[in-house]
Protein backbone atom coordinates (compact mmCIF):
# COMPACT_ATOMS: atom_id res chain seq x y z
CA UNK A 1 -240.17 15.18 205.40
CA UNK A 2 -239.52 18.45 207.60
CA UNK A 3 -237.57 18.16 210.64
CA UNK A 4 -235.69 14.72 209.25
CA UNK A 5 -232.24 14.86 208.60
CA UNK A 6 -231.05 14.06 205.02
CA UNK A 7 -228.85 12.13 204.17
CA UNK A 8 -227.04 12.69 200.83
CA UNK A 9 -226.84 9.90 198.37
CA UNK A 10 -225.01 9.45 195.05
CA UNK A 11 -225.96 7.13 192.09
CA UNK A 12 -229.20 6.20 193.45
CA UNK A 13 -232.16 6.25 191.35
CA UNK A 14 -235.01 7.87 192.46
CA UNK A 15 -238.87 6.66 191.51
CA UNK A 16 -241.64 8.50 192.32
CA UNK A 17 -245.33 7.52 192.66
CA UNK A 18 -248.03 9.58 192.78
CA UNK A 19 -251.13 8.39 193.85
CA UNK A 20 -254.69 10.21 195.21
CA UNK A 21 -255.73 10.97 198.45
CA UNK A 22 -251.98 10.11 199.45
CA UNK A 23 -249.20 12.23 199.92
CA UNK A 24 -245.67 11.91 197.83
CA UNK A 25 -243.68 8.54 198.48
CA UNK A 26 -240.60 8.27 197.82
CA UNK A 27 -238.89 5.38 197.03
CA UNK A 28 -235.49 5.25 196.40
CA UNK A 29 -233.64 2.52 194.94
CA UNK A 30 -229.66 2.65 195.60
CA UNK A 31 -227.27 0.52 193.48
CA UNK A 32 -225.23 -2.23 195.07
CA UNK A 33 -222.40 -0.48 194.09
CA UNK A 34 -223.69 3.02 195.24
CA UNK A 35 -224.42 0.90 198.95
CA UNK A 36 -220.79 -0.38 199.42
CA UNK A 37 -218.87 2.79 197.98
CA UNK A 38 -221.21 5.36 200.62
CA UNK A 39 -220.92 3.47 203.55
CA UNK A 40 -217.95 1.42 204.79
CA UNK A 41 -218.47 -0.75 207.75
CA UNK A 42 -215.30 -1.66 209.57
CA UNK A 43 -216.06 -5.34 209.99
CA UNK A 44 -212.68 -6.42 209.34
CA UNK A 45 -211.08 -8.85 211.51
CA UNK A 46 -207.11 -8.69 212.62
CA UNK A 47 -206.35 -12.35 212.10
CA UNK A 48 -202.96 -14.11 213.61
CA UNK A 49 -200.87 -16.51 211.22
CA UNK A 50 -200.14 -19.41 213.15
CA UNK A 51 -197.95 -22.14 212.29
CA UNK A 52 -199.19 -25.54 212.90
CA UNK A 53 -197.48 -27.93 214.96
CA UNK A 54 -198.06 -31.82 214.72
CA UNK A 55 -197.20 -33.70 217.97
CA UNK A 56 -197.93 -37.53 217.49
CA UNK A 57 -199.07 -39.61 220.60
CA UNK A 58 -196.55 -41.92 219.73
CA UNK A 59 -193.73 -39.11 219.40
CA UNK A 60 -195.08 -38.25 222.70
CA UNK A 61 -194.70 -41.84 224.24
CA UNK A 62 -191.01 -42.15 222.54
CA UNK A 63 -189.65 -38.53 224.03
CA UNK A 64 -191.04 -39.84 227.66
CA UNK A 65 -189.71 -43.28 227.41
CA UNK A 66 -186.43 -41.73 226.94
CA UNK A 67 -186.33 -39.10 229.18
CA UNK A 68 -187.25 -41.61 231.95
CA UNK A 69 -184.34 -43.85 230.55
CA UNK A 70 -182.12 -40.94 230.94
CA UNK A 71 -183.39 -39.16 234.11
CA UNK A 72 -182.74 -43.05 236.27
CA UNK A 73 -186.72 -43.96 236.67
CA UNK A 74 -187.05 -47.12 235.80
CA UNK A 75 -189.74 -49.68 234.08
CA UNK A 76 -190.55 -46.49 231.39
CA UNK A 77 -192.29 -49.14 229.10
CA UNK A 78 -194.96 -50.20 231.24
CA UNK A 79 -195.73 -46.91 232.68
CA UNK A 80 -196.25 -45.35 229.46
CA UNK A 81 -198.63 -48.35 229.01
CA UNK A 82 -200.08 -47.85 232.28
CA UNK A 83 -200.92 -44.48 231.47
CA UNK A 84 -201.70 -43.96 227.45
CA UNK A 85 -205.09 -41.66 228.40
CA UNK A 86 -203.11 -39.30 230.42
CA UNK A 87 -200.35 -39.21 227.66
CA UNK A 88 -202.87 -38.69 224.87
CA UNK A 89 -204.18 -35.56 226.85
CA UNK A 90 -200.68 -34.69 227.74
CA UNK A 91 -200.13 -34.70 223.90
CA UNK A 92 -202.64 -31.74 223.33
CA UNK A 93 -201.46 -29.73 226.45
CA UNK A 94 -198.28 -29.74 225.49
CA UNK A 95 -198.32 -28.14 222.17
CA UNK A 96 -201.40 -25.71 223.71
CA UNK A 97 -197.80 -24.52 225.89
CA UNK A 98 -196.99 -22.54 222.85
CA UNK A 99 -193.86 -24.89 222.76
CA UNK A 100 -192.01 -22.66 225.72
CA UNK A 101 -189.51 -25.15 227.20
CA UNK A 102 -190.10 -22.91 230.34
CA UNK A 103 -193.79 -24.23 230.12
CA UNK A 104 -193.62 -27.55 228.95
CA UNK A 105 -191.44 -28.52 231.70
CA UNK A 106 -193.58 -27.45 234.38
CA UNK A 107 -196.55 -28.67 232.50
CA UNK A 108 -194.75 -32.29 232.75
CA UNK A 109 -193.56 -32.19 236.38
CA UNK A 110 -197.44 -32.00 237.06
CA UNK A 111 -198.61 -34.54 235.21
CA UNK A 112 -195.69 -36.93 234.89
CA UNK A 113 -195.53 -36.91 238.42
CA UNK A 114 -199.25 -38.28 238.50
CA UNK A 115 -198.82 -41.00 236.47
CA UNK A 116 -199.74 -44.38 237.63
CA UNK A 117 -196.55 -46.61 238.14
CA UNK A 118 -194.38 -44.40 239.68
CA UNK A 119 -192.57 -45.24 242.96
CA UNK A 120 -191.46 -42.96 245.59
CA UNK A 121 -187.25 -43.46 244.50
CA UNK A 122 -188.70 -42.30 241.13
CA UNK A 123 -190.47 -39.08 242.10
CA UNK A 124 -187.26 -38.20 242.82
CA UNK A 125 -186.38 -37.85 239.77
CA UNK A 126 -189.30 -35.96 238.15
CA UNK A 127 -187.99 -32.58 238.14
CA UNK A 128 -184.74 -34.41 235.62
CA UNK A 129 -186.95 -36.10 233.70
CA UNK A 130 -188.84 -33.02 233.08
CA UNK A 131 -186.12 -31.21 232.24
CA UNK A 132 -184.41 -33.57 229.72
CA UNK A 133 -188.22 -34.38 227.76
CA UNK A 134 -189.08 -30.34 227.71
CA UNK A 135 -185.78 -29.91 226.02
CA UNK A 136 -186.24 -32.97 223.62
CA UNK A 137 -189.48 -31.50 222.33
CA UNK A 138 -188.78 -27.96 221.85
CA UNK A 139 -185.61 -29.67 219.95
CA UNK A 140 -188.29 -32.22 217.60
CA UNK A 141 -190.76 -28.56 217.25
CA UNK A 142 -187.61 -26.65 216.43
CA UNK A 143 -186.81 -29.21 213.58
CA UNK A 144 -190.93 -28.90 212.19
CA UNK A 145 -189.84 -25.69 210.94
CA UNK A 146 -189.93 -24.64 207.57
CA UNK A 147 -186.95 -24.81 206.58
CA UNK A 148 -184.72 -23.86 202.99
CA UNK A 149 -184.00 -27.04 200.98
CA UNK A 150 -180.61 -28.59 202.64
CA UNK A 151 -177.65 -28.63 200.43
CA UNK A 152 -175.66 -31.96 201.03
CA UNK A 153 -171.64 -32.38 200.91
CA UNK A 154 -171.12 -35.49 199.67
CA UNK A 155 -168.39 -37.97 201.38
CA UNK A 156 -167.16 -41.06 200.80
CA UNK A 157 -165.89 -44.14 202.61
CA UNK A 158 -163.46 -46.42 201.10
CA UNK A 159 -163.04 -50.12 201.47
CA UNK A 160 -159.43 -48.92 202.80
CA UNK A 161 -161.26 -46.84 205.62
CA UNK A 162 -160.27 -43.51 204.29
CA UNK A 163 -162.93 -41.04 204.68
CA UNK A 164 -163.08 -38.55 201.84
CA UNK A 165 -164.42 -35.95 199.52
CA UNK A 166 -163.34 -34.45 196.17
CA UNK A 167 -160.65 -34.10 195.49
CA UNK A 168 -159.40 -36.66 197.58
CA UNK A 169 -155.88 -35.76 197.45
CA UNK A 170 -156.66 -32.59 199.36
CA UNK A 171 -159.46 -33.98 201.94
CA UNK A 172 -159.25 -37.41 203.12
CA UNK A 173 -159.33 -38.62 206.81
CA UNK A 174 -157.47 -41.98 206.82
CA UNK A 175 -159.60 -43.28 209.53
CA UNK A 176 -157.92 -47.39 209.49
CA UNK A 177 -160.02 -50.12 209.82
CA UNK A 178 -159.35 -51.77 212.75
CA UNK A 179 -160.50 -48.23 214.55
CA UNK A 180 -163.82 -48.39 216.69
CA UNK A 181 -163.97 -44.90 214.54
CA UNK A 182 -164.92 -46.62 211.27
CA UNK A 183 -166.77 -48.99 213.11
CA UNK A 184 -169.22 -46.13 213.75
CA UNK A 185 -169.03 -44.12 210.77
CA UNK A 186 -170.55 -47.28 209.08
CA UNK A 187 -173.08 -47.93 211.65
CA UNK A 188 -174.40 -44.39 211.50
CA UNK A 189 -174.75 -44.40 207.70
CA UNK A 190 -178.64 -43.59 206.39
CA UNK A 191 -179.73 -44.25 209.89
CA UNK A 192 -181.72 -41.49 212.80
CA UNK A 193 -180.61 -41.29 215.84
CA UNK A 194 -179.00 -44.25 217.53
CA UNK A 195 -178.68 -44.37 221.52
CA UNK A 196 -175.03 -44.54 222.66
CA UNK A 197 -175.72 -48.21 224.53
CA UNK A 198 -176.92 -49.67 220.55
CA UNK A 199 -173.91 -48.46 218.93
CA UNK A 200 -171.72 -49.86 221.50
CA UNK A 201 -173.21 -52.76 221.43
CA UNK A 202 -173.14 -53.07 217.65
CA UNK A 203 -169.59 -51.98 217.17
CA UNK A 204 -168.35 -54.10 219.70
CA UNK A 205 -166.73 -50.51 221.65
CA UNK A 206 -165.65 -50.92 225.16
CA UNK A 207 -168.38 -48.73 226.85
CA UNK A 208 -170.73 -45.90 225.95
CA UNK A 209 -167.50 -43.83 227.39
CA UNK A 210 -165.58 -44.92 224.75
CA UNK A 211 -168.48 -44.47 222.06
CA UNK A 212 -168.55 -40.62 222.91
CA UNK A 213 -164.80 -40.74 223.10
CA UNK A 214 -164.62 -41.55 219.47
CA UNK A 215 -166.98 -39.45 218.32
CA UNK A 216 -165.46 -36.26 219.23
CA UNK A 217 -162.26 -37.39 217.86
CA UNK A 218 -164.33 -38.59 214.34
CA UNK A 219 -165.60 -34.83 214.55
CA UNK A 220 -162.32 -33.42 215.31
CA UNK A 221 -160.40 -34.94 212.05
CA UNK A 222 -163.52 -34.28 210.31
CA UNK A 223 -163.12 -30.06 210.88
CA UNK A 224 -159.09 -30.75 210.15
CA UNK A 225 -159.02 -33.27 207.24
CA UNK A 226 -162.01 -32.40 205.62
CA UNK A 227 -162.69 -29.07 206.43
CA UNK A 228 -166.27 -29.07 207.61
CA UNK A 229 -168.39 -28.61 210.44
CA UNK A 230 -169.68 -31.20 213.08
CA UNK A 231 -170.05 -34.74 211.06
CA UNK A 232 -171.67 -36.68 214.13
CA UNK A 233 -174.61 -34.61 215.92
CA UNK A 234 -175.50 -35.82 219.79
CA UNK A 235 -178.76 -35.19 221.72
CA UNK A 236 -178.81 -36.16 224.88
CA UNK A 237 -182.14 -37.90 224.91
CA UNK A 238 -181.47 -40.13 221.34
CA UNK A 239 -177.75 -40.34 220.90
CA UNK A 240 -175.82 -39.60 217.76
CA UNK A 241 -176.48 -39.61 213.85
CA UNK A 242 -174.85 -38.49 211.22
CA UNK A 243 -174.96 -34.53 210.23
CA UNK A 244 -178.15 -34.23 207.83
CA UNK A 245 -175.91 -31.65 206.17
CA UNK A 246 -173.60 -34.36 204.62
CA UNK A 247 -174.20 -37.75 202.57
CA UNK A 248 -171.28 -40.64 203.11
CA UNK A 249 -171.41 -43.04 200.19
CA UNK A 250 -169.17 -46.85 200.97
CA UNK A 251 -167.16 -47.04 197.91
């Protein structure tokens, strides 16, 4: 036992044996407890919270078709069919981007422009597309976000085309119904986003100019009449819907 270092222990308990011909053993028992209150390995691991994000293939295929639609390449539809492996991998690079717009665009001006289907006139056009579908999906991961419960305004549209919440005598927006306004009120209610050229078409509006024309106005007497914020929210890649943050009930 000379020359060895000790080590000191506490709460062990100690059993001796004695036995002939042989010298002392020693054989020392320690408690679990003694074991993990002596000695304290630093095995601990510094471990990163990070939120998941869920990217559909099918979200994928939707934000491209658009984006295409929007950037001027055409025949979106059958590229995207052309091309569903490359889009299924493009799926998983893009949220391995950490969701940097910075990123994801380049990330899609390399593989977009690889995609089988594309002409010449449309390469042209890559570094738009990329642009407009990098923006469209940091906007659909920016909505994933946990986020507090919403608190709805409720609205209401009359028969008479007056626009409205209580009390009516002090906010009402007497919209008439012969205006393409009310025309697209009504179309937007309980629906997503609807692209400019579908609400033209279904409330019989001039042009997609006029369609956007209206809408600021709608917005406009909204923030006057009603006093709230934006009623009608645009992206540039799906169109318009109504503001999430209010409820229009057709009375």
């Amino acid at each position: 036992m000379e020359g060895r270092k000790r080590v000191p222990f506490t709460k062990f308990q100690l059993e001796v044996t004695l036995k002939a011909g042989s010298s002392t053993k020693m054989i020392m028992k320690m408690t679990k407890a003694s074991m993990a209150t002596k000695y304290k390995f630093n095995i601990r691991k510094h471990v990163a919270v990070a939120q998941t994000y869920r990217l559909s293939i099918v979200t994928t295929e939707k934000i491209l078709r658009s984006s295409m639609k929007a950037a001027g390449i055409t025949g979106g539809d059958k590229i995207i069919r052309d091309n569903k492996p490359a889009i299924a991998d493009l799926t998983r690079e893009i949220i391995e981007t950490k969701l940097e717009v910075k990123n994801i665009r380049s990330l899609l001006e390399r593989r977009a422009g690889k995609f089988e289907g594309l002409t010449e006139y449309d390469q042209h056009f890559i570094k738009t597309f990329a642009r407009e579908a990098a923006i469209s999906f940091a906007e659909y991961f920016a909505q994933g976000k946990a986020k507090p419960d919403l608190k709805q305004t409720i609205l209401h549209l009359s028969a008479d085309a007056d626009l409205y919440r209580d009390p009516k005598s002090k906010y009402c927006y007497h919209m008439g119904k012969e205006l393409l306004r009310y025309r697209i009120i009504r179309y937007l209610i309980s629906k997503g986003y609807q692209a400019t050229p579908d609400i033209r078409i279904a409330t019989e509006a001039g042009s997609d100019y006029s369609v956007r024309s209206a809408i600021m106005k709608i917005n406009a007497k909204a923030k006057n009449d009603l006093k709230i914020g934006k009623l009608i929210e645009g992206r540039r890649t799906d169109g318009y819907r109504i503001n999430p943050e209010y409820r229009i009930f057709l009375r």
